[in-house]
N, C-alpha and C. Protein backbone atom coordinates (compact mmCIF):
# COMPACT_ATOMS: atom_id res chain seq x y z
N UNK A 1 -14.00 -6.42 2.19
CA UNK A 1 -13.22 -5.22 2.47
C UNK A 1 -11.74 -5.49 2.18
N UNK A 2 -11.07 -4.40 1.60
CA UNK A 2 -9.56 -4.63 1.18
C UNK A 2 -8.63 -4.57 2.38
N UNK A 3 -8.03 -5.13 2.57
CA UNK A 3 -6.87 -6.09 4.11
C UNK A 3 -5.52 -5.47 3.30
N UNK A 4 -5.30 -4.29 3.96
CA UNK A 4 -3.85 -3.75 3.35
C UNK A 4 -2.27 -5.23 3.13
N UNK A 5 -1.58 -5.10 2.91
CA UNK A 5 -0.87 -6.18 2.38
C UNK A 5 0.28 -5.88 1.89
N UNK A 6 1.08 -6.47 2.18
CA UNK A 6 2.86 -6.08 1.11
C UNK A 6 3.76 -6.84 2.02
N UNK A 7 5.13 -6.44 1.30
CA UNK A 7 6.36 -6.80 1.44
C UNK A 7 7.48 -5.86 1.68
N UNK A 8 8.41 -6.38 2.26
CA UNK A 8 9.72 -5.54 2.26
C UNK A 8 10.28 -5.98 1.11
N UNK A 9 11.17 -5.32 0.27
CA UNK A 9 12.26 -5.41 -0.57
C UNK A 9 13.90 -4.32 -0.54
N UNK A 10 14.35 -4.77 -0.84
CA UNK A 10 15.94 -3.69 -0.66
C UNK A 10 15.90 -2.67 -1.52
N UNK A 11 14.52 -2.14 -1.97
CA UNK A 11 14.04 -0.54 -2.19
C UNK A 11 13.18 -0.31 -1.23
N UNK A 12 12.77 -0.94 -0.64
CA UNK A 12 11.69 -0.41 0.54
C UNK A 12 10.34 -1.11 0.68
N UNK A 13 9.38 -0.99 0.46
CA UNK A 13 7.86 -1.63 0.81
C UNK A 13 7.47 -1.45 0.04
N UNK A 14 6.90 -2.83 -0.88
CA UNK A 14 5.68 -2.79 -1.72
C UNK A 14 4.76 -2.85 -1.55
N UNK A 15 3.40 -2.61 -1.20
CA UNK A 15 2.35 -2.90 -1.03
C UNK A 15 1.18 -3.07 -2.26
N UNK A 16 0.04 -4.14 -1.86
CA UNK A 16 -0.85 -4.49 -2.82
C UNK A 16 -1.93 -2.93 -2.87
N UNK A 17 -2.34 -3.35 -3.71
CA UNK A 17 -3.32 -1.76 -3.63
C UNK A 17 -4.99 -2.72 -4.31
N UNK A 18 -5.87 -1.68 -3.47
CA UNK A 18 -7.39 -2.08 -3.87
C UNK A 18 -7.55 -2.78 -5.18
N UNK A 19 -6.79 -1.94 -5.95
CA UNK A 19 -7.04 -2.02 -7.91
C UNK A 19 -6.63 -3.68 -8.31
N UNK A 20 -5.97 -4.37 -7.33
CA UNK A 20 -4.90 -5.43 -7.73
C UNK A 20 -4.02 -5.39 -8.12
N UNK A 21 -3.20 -4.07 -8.34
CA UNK A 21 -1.95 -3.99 -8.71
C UNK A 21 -0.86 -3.80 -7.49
N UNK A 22 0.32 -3.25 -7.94
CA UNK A 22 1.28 -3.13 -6.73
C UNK A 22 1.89 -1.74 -7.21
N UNK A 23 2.34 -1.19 -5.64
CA UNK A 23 3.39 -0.01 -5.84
C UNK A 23 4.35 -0.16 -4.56
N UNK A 24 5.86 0.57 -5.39
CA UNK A 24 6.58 0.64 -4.60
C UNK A 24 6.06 1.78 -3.52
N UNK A 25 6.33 1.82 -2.39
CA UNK A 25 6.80 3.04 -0.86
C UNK A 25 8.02 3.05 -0.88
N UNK A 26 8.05 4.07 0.41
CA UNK A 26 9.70 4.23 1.00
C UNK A 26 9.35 3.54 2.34
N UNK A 27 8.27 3.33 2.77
CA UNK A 27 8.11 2.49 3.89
C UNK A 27 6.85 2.37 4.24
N UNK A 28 6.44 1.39 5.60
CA UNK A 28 5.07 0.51 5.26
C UNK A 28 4.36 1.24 5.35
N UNK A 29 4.78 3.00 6.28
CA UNK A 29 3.49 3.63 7.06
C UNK A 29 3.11 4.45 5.85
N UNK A 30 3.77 4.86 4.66
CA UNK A 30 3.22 5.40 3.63
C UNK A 30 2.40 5.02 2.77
N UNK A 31 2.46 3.49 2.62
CA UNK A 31 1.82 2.72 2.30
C UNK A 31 0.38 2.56 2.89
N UNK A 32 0.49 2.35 3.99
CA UNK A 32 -0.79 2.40 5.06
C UNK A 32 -1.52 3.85 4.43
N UNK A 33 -1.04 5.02 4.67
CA UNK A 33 -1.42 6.29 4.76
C UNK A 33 -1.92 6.43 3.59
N UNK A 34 -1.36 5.70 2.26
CA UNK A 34 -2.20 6.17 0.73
C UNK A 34 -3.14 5.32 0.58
N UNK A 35 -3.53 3.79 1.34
CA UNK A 35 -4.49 2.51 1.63
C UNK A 35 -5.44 3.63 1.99
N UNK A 36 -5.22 4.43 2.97
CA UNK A 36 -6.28 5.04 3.76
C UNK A 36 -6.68 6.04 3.00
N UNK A 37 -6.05 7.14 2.61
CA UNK A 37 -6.86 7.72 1.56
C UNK A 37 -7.46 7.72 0.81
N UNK A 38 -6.98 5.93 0.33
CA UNK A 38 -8.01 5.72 -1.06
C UNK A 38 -8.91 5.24 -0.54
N UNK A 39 -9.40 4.77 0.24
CA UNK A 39 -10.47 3.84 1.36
C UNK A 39 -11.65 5.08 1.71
N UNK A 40 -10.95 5.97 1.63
CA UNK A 40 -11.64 7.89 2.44
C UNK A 40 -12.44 8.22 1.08
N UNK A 41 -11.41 7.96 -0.07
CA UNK A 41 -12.01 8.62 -1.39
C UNK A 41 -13.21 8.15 -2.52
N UNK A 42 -13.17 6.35 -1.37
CA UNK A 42 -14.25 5.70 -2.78
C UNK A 42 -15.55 5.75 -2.03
């Protein structure tokens, strides 16, 4: 199962995504919130 994951940076929160790639957020809980949607959608 995919274990949400990231970093802070001085643009905001990156987080890892399912696919293995990365995207920037504006912060962690948005990050969390699009983890979860895609988790809802597969």
């Amino acid at each position: 199962m995919f274990k949400p994951a990231g970093y802070y940076t001085s643009q905001g929160y990156t987080g890892f995504l399912p696919s293995g790639g990365r995207m920037a957020f504006p912060t962690q809980e948005e990050y969390l919130d699009f983890v979860r949607e895609w988790q809802e959608a597969a």
